[in-house]
Protein backbone atom coordinates (compact mmCIF):
# COMPACT_ATOMS: atom_id res chain seq x y z
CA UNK A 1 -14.83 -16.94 41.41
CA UNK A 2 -12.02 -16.88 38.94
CA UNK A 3 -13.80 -16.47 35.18
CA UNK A 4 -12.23 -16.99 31.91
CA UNK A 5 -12.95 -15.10 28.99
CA UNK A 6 -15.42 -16.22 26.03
CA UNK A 7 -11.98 -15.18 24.01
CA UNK A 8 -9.39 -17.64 25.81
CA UNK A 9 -11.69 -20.35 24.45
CA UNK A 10 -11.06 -19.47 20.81
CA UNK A 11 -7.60 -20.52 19.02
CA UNK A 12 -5.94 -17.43 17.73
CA UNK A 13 -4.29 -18.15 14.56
CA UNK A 14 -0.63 -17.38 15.41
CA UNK A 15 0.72 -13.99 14.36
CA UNK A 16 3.00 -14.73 10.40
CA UNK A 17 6.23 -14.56 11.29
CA UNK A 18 7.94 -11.12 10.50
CA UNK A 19 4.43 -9.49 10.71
CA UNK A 20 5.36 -6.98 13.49
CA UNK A 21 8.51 -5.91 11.61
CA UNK A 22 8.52 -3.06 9.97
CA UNK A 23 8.23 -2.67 6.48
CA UNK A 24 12.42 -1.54 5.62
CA UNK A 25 13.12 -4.64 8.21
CA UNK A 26 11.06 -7.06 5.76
CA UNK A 27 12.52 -5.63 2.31
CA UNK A 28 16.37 -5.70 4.19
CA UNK A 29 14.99 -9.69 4.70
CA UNK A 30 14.05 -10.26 1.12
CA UNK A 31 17.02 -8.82 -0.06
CA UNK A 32 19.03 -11.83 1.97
CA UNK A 33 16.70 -13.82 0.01
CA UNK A 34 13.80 -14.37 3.10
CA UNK A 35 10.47 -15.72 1.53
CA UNK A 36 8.58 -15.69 4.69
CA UNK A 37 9.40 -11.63 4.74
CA UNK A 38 7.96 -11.49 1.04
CA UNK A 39 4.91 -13.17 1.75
CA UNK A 40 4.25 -10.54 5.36
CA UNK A 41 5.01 -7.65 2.53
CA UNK A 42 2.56 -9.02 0.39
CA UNK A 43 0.03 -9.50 2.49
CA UNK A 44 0.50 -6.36 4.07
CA UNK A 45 0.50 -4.49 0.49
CA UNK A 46 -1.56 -6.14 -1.98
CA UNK A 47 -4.91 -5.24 -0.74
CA UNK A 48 -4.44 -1.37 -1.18
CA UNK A 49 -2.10 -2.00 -4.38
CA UNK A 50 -4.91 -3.86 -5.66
CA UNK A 51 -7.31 -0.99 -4.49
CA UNK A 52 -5.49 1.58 -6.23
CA UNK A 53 -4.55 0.03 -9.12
CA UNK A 54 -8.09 -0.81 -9.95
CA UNK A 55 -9.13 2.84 -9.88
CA UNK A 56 -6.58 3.44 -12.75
CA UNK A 57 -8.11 0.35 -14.53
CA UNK A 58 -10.60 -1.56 -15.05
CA UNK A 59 -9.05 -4.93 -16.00
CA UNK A 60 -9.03 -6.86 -13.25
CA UNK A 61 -6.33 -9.49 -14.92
CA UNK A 62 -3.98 -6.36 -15.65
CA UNK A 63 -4.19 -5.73 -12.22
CA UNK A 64 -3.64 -8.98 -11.02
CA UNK A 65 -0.82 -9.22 -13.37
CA UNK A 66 0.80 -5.91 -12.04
CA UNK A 67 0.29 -6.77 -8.56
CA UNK A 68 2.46 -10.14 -9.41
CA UNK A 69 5.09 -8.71 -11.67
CA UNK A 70 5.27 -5.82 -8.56
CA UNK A 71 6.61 -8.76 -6.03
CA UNK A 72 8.83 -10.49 -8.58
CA UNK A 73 10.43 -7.16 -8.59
CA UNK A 74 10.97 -6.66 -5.00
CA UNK A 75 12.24 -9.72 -4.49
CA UNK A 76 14.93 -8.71 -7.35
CA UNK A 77 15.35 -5.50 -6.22
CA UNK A 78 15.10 -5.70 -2.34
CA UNK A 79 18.50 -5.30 -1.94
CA UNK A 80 18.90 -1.55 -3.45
CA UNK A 81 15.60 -0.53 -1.13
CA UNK A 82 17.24 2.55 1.04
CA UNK A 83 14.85 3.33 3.82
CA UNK A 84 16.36 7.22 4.48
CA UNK A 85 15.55 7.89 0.72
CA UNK A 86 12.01 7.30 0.25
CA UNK A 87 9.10 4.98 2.44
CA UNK A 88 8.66 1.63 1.73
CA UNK A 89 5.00 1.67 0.72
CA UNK A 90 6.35 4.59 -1.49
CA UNK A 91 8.38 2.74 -3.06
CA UNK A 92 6.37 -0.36 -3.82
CA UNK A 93 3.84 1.61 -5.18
CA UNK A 94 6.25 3.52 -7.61
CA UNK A 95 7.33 0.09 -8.91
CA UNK A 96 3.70 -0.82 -9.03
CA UNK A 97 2.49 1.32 -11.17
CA UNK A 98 5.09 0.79 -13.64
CA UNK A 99 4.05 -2.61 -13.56
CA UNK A 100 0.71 -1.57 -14.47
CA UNK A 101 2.11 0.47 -16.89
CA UNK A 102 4.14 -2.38 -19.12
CA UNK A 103 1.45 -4.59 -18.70
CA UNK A 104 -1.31 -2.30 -20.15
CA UNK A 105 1.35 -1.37 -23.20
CA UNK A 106 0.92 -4.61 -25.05
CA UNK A 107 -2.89 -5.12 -25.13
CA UNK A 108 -6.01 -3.24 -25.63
CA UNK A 109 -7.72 -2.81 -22.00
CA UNK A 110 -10.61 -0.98 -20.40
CA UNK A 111 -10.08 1.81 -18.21
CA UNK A 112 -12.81 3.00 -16.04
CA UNK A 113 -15.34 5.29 -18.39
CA UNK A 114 -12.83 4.40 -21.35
CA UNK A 115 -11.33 1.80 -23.70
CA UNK A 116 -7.74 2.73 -24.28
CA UNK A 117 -5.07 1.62 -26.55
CA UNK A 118 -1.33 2.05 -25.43
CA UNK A 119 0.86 0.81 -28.31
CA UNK A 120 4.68 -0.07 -27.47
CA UNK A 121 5.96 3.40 -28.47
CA UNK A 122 3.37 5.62 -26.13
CA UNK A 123 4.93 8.16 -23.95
CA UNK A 124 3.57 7.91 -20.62
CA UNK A 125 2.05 10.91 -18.83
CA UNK A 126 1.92 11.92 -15.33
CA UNK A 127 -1.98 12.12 -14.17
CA UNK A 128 -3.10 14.98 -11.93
CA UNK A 129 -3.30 12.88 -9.13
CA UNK A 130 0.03 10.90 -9.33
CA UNK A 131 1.80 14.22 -9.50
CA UNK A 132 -0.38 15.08 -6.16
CA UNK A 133 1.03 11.48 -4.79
CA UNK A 134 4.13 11.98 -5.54
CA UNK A 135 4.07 15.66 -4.10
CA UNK A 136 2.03 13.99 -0.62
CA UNK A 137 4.53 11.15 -0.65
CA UNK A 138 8.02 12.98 -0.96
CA UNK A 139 7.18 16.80 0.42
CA UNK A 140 6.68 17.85 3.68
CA UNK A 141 3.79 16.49 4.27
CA UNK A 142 5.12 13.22 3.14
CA UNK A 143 7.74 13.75 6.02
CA UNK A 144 5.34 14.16 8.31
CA UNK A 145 2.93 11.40 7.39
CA UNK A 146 6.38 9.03 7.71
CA UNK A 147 6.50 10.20 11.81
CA UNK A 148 2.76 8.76 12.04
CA UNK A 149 2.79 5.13 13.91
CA UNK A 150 2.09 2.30 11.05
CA UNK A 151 -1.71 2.48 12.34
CA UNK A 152 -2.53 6.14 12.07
CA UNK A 153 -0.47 6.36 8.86
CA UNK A 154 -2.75 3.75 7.21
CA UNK A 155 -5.49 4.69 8.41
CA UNK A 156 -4.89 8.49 6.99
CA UNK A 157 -3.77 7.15 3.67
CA UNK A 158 -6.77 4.74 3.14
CA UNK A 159 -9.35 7.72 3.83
CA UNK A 160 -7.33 11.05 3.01
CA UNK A 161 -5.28 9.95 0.07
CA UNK A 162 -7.19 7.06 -1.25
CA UNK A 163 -10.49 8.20 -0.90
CA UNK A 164 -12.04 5.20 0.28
CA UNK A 165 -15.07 5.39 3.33
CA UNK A 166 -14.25 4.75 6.90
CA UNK A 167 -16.05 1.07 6.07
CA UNK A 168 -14.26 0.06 3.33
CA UNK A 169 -11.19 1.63 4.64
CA UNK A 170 -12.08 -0.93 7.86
CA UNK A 171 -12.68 -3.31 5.50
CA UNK A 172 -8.95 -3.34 3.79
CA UNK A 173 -7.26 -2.38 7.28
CA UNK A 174 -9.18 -5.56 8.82
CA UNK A 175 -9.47 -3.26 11.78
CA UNK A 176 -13.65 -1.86 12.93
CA UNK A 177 -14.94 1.10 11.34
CA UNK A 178 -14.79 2.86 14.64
CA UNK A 179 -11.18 1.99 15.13
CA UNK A 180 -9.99 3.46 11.82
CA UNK A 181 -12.60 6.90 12.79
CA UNK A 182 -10.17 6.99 15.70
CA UNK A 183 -6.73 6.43 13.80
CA UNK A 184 -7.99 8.90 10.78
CA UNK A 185 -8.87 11.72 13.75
CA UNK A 186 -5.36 11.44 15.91
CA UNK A 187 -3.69 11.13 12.60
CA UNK A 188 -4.87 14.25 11.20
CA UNK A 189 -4.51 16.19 14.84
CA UNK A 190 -0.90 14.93 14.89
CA UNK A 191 -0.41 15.99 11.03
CA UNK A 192 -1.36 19.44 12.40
CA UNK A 193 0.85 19.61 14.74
CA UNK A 194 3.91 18.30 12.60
CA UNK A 195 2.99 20.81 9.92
CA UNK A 196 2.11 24.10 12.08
């Protein structure tokens, strides 16, 4: 006797449209002006913006702020997005930290284990571990990390470069702690191979 799954009783919410294009597909769409592309970036980005942004400050509003003045600016800027030159994520984050950046210049705010004034005229230096970013992002191993599949490749960032546990890591990915175990392990065998 023919048995249907506990599953097929449960209404999927439909997939967003765009969400299974990849990310240079989505900017090329917001550049043509494409809302519905903006809002699959954005929910594809935000969470781990908002992750790593808030490890560079403590001001949840500034963040919040940053995160929105980021996505004003790719839908502005879509349109000069070249996907041989640098990775999309890449290139959000770039703009989202300078976000972060102008909005902390104006106001007094709290870092984390610090209160910090940045007046208008402050020169802004490279941390340690931006100049690592910037070196994992656009050096070899940032060419190697870009032949990952979408899945391994966020699942190495969130636990590699980020820092954050396989659970919270699950957590942001919406994906089970298991599954992202799995994607961290094949990402970093297939890193080997691409960098032997």
């Amino acid at each position: 006797m023919w048995r249907r799954s506990r599953r097929s009783h449960r209404a999927e919410p439909p997939a967003p449209a765009g969400a299974c294009r990849s990310d240079a597909e989505l900017l090329r769409a917001v550049g043509q002006q494409q809302l519905d592309a903006l809002a699959v970036l954005h929910r594809r980005h935000a969470p781990w913006l908002r992750l790593r942004l808030s490890r560079r400050c403590a001001d949840p509003d500034a963040v919040d702020t940053a995160i929105q003045d980021t996505f004003v600016a790719v839908w502005r800027s879509a349109g000069r997005y070249r996907p041989h030159g640098e990775d999309a994520g890449a290139w959000i984050w770039t703009i989202a930290v300078r976000k972060l950046i102008s909005v902390l210049r104006g106001k007094e705010t709290r870092w984390i284990g610090q209160v910090c004034e940045m007046p208008e005229s402050a020169a802004v230096i490279q941390s340690a571990e931006d100049a690592v970013l910037i070196g994992v992002e656009h050096g070899e191993l940032g060419v190697a990390l870009a032949r990952l599949s979408p899945e391994l490749r966020l699942a190495i960032q969130a636990t590699a470069v980020d820092g954050l546990t396989f659970r919270e890591a699950a957590k942001l990915l919406g994906v089970p702690e298991g599954t992202v175990k799995t994607r961290a392990m094949r990402a970093r065998a297939q890193l080997r191979e691409h960098l032997a």
